[in-house]
Protein backbone atom coordinates (compact mmCIF):
# COMPACT_ATOMS: atom_id res chain seq x y z
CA UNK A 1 28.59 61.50 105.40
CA UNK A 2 31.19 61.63 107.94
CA UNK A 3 30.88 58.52 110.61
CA UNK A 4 28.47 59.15 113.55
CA UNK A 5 31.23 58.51 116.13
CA UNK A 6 32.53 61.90 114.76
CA UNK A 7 35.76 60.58 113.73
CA UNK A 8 37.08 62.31 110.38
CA UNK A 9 37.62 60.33 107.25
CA UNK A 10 40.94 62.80 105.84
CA UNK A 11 42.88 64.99 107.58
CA UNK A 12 41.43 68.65 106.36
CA UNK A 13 43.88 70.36 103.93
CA UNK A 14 46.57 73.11 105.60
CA UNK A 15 45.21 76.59 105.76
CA UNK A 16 46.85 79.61 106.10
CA UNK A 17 45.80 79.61 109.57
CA UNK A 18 47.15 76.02 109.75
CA UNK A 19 50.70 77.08 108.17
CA UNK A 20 51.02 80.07 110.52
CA UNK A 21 50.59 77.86 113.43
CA UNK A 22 53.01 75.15 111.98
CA UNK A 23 55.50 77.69 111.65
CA UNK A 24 54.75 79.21 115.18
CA UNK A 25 55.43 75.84 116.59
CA UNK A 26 58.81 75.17 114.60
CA UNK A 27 59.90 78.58 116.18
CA UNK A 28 59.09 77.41 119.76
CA UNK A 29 60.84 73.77 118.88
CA UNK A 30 64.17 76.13 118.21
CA UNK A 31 63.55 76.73 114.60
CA UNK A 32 63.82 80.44 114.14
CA UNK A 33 63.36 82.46 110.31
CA UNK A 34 66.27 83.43 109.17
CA UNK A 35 66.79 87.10 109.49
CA UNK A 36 65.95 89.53 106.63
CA UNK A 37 69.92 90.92 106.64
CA UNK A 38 72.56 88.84 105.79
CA UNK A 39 74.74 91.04 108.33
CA UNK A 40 71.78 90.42 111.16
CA UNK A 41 72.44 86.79 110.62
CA UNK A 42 76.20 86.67 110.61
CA UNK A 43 76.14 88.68 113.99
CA UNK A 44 73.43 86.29 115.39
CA UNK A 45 75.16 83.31 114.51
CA UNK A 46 78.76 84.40 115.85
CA UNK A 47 78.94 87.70 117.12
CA UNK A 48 81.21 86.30 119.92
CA UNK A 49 84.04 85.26 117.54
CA UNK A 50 83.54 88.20 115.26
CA UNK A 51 84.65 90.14 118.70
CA UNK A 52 87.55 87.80 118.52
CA UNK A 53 88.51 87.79 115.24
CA UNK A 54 88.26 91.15 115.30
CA UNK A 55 90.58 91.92 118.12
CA UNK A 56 92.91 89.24 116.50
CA UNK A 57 92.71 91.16 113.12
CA UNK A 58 93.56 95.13 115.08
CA UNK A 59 97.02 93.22 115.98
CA UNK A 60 98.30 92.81 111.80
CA UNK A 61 97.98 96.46 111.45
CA UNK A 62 101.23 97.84 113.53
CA UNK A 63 103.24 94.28 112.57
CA UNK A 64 102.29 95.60 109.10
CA UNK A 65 104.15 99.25 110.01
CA UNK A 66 107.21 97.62 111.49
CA UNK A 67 108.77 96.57 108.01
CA UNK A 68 108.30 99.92 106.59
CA UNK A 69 109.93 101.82 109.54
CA UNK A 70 112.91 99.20 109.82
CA UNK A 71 113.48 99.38 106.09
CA UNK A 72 113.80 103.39 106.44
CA UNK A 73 116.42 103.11 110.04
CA UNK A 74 118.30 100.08 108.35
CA UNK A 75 119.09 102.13 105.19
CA UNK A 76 119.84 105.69 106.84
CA UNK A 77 120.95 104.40 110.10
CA UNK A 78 123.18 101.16 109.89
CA UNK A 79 123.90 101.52 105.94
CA UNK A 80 124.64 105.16 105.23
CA UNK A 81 126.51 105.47 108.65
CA UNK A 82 128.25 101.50 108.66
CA UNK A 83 127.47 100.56 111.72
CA UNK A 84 127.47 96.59 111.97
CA UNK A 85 126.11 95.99 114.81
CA UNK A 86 123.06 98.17 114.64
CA UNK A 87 122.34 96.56 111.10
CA UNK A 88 122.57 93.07 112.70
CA UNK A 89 119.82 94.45 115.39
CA UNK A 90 117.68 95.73 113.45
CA UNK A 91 117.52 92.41 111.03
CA UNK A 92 116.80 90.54 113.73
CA UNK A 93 114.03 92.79 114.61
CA UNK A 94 112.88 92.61 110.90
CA UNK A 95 112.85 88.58 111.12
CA UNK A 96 111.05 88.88 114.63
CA UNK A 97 108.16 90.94 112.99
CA UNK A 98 107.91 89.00 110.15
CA UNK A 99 107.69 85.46 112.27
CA UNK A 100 105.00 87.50 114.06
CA UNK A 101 103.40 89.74 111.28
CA UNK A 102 102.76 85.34 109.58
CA UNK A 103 101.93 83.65 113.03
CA UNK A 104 99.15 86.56 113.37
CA UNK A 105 97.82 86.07 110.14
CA UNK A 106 97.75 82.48 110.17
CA UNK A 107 95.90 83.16 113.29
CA UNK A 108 93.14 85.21 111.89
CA UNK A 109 93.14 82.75 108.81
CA UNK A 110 91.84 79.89 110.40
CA UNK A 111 89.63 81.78 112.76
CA UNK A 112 88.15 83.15 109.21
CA UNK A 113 87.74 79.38 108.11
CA UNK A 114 86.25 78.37 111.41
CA UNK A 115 83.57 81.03 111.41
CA UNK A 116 82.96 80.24 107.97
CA UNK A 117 82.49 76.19 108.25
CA UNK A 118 80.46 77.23 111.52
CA UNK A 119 77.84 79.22 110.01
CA UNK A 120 77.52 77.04 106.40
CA UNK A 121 77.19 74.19 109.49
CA UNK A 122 74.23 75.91 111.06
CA UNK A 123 72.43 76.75 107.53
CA UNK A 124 72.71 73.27 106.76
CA UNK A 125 71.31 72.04 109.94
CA UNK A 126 68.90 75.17 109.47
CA UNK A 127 67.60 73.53 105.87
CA UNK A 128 67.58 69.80 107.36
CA UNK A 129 65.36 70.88 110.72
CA UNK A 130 62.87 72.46 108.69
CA UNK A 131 62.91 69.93 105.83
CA UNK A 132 62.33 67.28 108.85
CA UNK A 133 65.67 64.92 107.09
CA UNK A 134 66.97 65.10 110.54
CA UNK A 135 63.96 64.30 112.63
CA UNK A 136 62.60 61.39 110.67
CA UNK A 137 66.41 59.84 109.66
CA UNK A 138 65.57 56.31 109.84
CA UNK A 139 62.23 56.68 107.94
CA UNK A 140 61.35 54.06 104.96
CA UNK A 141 62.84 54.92 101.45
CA UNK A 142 58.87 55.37 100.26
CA UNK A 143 58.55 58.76 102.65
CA UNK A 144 61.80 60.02 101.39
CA UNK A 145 60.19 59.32 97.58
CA UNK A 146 57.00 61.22 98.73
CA UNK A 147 59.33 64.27 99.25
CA UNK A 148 62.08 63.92 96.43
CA UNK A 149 61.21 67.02 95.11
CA UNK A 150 61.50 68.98 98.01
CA UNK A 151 64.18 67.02 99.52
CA UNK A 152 66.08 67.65 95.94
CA UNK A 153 65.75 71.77 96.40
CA UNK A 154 67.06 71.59 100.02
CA UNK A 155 69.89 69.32 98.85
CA UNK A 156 71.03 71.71 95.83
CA UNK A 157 70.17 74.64 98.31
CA UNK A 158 72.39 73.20 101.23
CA UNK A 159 75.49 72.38 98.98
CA UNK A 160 74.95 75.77 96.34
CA UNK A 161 73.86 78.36 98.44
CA UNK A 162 75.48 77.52 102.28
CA UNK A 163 78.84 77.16 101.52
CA UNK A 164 78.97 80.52 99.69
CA UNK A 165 77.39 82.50 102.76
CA UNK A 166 78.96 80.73 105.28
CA UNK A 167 82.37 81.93 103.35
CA UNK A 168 81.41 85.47 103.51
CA UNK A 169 80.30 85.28 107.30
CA UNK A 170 83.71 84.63 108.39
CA UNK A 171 85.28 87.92 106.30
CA UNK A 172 82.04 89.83 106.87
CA UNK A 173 83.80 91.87 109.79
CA UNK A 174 86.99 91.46 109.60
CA UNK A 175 88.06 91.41 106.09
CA UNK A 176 87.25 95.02 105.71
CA UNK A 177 88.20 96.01 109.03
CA UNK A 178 91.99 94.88 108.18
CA UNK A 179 92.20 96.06 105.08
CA UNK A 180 91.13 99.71 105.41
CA UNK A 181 93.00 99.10 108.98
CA UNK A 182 96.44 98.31 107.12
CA UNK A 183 95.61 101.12 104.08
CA UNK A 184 94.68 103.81 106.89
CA UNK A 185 97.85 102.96 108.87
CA UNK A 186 99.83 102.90 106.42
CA UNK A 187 98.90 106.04 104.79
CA UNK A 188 99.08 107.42 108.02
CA UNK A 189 102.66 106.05 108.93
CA UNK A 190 103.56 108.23 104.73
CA UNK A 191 102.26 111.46 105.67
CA UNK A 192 104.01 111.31 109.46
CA UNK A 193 107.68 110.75 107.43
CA UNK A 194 106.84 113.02 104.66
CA UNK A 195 104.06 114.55 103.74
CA UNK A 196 104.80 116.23 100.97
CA UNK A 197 105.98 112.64 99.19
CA UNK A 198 102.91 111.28 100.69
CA UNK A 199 101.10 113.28 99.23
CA UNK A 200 102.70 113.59 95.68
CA UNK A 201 102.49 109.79 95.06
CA UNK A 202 98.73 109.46 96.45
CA UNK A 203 97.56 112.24 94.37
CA UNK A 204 97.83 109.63 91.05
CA UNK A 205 95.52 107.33 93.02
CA UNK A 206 92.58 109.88 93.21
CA UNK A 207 90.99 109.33 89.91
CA UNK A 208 90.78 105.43 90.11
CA UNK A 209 88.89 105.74 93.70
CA UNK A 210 86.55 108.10 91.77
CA UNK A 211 85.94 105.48 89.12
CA UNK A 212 86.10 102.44 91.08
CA UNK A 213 82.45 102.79 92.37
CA UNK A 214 81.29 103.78 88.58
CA UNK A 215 82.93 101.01 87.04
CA UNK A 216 81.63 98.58 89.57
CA UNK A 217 78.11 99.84 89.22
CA UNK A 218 78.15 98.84 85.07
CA UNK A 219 79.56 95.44 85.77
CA UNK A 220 76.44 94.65 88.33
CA UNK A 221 75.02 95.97 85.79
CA UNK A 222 75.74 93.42 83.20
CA UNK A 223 75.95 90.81 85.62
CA UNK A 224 72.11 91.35 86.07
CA UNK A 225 71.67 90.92 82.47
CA UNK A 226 73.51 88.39 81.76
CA UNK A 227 71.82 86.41 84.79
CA UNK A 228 68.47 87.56 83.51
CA UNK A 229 69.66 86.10 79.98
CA UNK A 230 70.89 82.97 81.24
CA UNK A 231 67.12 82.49 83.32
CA UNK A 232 65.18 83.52 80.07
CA UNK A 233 67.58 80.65 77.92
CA UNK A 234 66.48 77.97 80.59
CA UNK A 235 62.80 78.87 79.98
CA UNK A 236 63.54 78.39 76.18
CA UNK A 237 65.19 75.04 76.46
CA UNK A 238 62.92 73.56 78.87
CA UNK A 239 59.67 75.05 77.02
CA UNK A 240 58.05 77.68 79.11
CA UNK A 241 57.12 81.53 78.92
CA UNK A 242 57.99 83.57 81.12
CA UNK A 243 56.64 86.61 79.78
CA UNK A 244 52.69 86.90 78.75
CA UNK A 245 53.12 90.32 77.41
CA UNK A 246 55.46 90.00 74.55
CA UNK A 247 58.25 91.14 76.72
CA UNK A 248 60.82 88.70 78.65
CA UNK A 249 62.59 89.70 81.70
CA UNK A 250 65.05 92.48 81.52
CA UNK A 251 63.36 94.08 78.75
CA UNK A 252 63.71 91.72 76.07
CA UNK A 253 61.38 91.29 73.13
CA UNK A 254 60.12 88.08 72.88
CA UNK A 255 61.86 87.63 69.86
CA UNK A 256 64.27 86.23 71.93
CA UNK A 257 61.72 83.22 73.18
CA UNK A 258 61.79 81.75 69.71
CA UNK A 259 65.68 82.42 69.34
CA UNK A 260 67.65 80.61 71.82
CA UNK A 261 70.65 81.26 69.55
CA UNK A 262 70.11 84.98 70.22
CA UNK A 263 69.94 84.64 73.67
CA UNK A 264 73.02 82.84 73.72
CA UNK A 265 74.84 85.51 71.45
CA UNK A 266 73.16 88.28 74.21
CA UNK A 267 74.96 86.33 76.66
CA UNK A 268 77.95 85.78 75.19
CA UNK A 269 77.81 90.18 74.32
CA UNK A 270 77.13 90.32 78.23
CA UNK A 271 79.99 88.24 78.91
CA UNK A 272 82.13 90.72 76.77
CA UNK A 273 80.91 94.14 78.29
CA UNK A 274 81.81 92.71 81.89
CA UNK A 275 85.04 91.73 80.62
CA UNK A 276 85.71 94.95 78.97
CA UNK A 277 84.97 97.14 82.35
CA UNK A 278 86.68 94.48 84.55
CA UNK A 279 89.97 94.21 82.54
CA UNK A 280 89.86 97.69 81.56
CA UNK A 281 90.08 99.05 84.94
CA UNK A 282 92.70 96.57 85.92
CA UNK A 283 94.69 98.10 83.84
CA UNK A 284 94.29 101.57 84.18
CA UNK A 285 94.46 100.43 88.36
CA UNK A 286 98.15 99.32 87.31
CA UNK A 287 99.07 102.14 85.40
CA UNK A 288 98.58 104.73 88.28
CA UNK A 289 99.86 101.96 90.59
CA UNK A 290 103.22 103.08 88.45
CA UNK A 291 102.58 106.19 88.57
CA UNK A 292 102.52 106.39 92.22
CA UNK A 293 105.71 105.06 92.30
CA UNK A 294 107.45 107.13 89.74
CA UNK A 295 106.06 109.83 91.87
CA UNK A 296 107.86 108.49 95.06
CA UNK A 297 111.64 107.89 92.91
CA UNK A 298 110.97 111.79 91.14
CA UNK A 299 109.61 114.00 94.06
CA UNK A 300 111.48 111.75 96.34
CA UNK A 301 114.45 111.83 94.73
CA UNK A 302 114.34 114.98 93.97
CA UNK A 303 114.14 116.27 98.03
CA UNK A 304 117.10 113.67 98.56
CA UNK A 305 119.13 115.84 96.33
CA UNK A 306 118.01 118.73 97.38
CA UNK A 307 118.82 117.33 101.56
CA UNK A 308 115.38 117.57 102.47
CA UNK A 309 115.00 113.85 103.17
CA UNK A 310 116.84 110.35 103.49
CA UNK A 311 117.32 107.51 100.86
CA UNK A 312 115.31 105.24 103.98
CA UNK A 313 112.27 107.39 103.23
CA UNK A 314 112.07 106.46 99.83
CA UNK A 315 112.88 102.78 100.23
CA UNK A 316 109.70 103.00 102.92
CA UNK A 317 107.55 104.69 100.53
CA UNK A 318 107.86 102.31 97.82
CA UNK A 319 107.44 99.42 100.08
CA UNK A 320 104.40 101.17 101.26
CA UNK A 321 102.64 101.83 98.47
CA UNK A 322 102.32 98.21 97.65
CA UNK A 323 101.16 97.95 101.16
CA UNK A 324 98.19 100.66 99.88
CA UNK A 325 97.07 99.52 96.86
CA UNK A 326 96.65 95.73 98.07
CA UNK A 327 94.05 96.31 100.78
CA UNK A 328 92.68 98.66 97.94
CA UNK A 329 91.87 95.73 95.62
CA UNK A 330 91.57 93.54 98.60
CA UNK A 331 88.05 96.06 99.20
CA UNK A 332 87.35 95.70 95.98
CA UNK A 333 86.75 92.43 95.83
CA UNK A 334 84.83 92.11 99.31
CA UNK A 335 82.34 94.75 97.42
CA UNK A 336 81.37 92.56 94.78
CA UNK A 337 81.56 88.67 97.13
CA UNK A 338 79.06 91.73 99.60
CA UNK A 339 76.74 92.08 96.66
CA UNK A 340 77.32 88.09 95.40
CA UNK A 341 76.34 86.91 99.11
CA UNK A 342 73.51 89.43 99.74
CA UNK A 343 71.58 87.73 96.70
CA UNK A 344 72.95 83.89 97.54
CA UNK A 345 71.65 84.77 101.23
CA UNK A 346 68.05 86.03 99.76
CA UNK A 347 67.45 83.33 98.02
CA UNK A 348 68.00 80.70 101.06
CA UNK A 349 65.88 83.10 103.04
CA UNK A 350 62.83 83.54 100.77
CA UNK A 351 63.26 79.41 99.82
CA UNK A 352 63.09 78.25 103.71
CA UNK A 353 61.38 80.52 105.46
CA UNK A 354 58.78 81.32 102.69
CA UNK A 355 57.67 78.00 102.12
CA UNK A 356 59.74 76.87 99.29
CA UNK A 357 61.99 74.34 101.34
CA UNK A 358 59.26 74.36 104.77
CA UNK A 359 56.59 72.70 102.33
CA UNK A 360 59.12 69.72 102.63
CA UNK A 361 57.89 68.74 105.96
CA UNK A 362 54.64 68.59 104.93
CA UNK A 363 54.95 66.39 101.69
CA UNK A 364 55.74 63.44 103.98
């Protein structure tokens, strides 16, 4: 029976009730959930220097133009027509860009790496508030045992998962912004000088902007599998089932939960297919890459002989194309680190505001 002068014997055990209120009162210490979009949490935590960085990035994309426009007036105006002087001038103009075009860029660089260390800072600090490791610092080693567990997930969480988003946040904005900035302008600056050039060596590009989304969709695809694989090969080797129904994640038969050696032959054929679509299109990326600029030297040349246009323009073309298909691959790969940080972001969500990393507080 409890004691008469109503005091309790054991604290009662958390309830939902209990947990909803504990989480309520984290939120009005400061402790807010993290927000269900990665993007809605990269703006929250530094939508100020986003603003910045982004204003810093719009200034690469006429420093990028320059070259291509000196390149054309140095060939058909100071080489063609020797004129020392001018071709002096416009070097130095060339050298000024160039200092510029790599002060701006160094700019933007480590206001990228600032927003990045920023944020991972504030999901660590994030993890370690609601984990209590930063509240209760100087406790005794035995409440830090109570919790080694938890305190071991918000440890692998803070050093796996934080540094990965908070390298996205700070190219979330402006990584894309600059690239399609510079490919727009760019393509923009072609078809101005000659559009009929322009258009003959963009033309070859057309079929690997179709594919690029297709291709990209079958290695997620695999990617998925392969993950799913390597999840189903850790419940092998550490003796669990994850699927009561004869069937393992992804599909597979359960077979496979007798077999480790197939799973790790399915992961190796995973491997492969990625691989094969990744490689694949690199190539066939490079090979219109050359086309485009045996388009440029053959239609090109051929309005040079004919007097329709200048040597320049083909010497800015060429240059330019580069200029294109970088940014190109550039948004390539900030598709699939966007899909990579989307899931790393989801899983710090779900683990501390769902319970997985709060129940830490608790254990103590």
């Amino acid at each position: 029976m409890p004691p008469a002068d109503g005091s309790a014997g054991s604290a009662p055990p958390p309830t939902g009730d209990s947990a909803a209120d504990a989480r309520a009162e984290r939120e009005r210490e400061g402790l807010r959930a993290l927000p269900a979009s990665l993007y809605r949490f990269v703006w929250r935590e530094s939508r100020r220097r986003q603003v910045l960085l982004c204003l810093l990035t719009a200034l690469v994309f006429p420093l990028s133009l320059a070259p291509l426009e000196l390149q054309r007036r140095i060939v058909d105006g100071a080489i063609r027509d020797p004129n020392v002087e001018l071709l002096v001038t416009l070097c130095l103009i060339y050298l000024a860009s160039a200092v510029a075009h790599s002060l701006t860029k160094f700019a933007r660089n480590m206001a990228v790496g600032a927003i990045a260390e920023r944020t991972a800072r504030d999901l660590r600090l994030h993890i370690l508030e609601r984990t209590g490791l930063i509240e209760h610092r100087s406790a005794p080693v035995t409440k830090k045992e109570d919790k080694t567990g938890h305190e071991g997930s918000a440890v692998s969480l803070i050093a796996a998962e934080a540094e990965k988003v908070g390298a996205f946040a700070g190219d979330a904005i402006s990584q894309p912004l600059m690239q399609a900035g510079i490919m727009l302008s760019v393509l923009g600056y072609m078809l101005y000088i000659d559009w009929r050039t322009a258009a003959a060596s963009l033309a070859v590009y057309i079929p690997a902007a179709a594919l690029a989304p297709m291709v990209q969709r079958c290695i997620n695809r695999h990617v998925q599998r392969k993950t799913t694989l390597m999840r189903r090969l850790g419940d092998v080797t550490a003796g669990t089932d994850a699927a009561e129904d004869g069937m393992a994640p992804g599909g597979l038969r359960a077979r496979h939960a007798d077999r480790p050696e197939i799973l790790t032959l399915d992961v190796m054929k995973a491997r492969l297919c990625i691989f094969l679509y990744k490689f694949g299109f690199k190539a066939f990326n490079n090979l219109m890459g050359e086309l485009g600029r045996l388009s440029v030297l053959f239609v090109g040349g051929w309005f040079v002989i004919q007097g329709e246009t200048e040597v320049g323009v083909l010497v800015a073309f060429l240059s330019g194309l580069e200029k294109v298909a970088d940014p190109a691959r550039e948004l390539l790969n900030f598709y699939r680190q966007l899909s990579q940080s989307r899931v790393q972001y989801d899983i710090l969500r779900r683990a501390v505001d769902d319970g997985a990393v709060d129940g830490a507080r608790g254990a103590g």
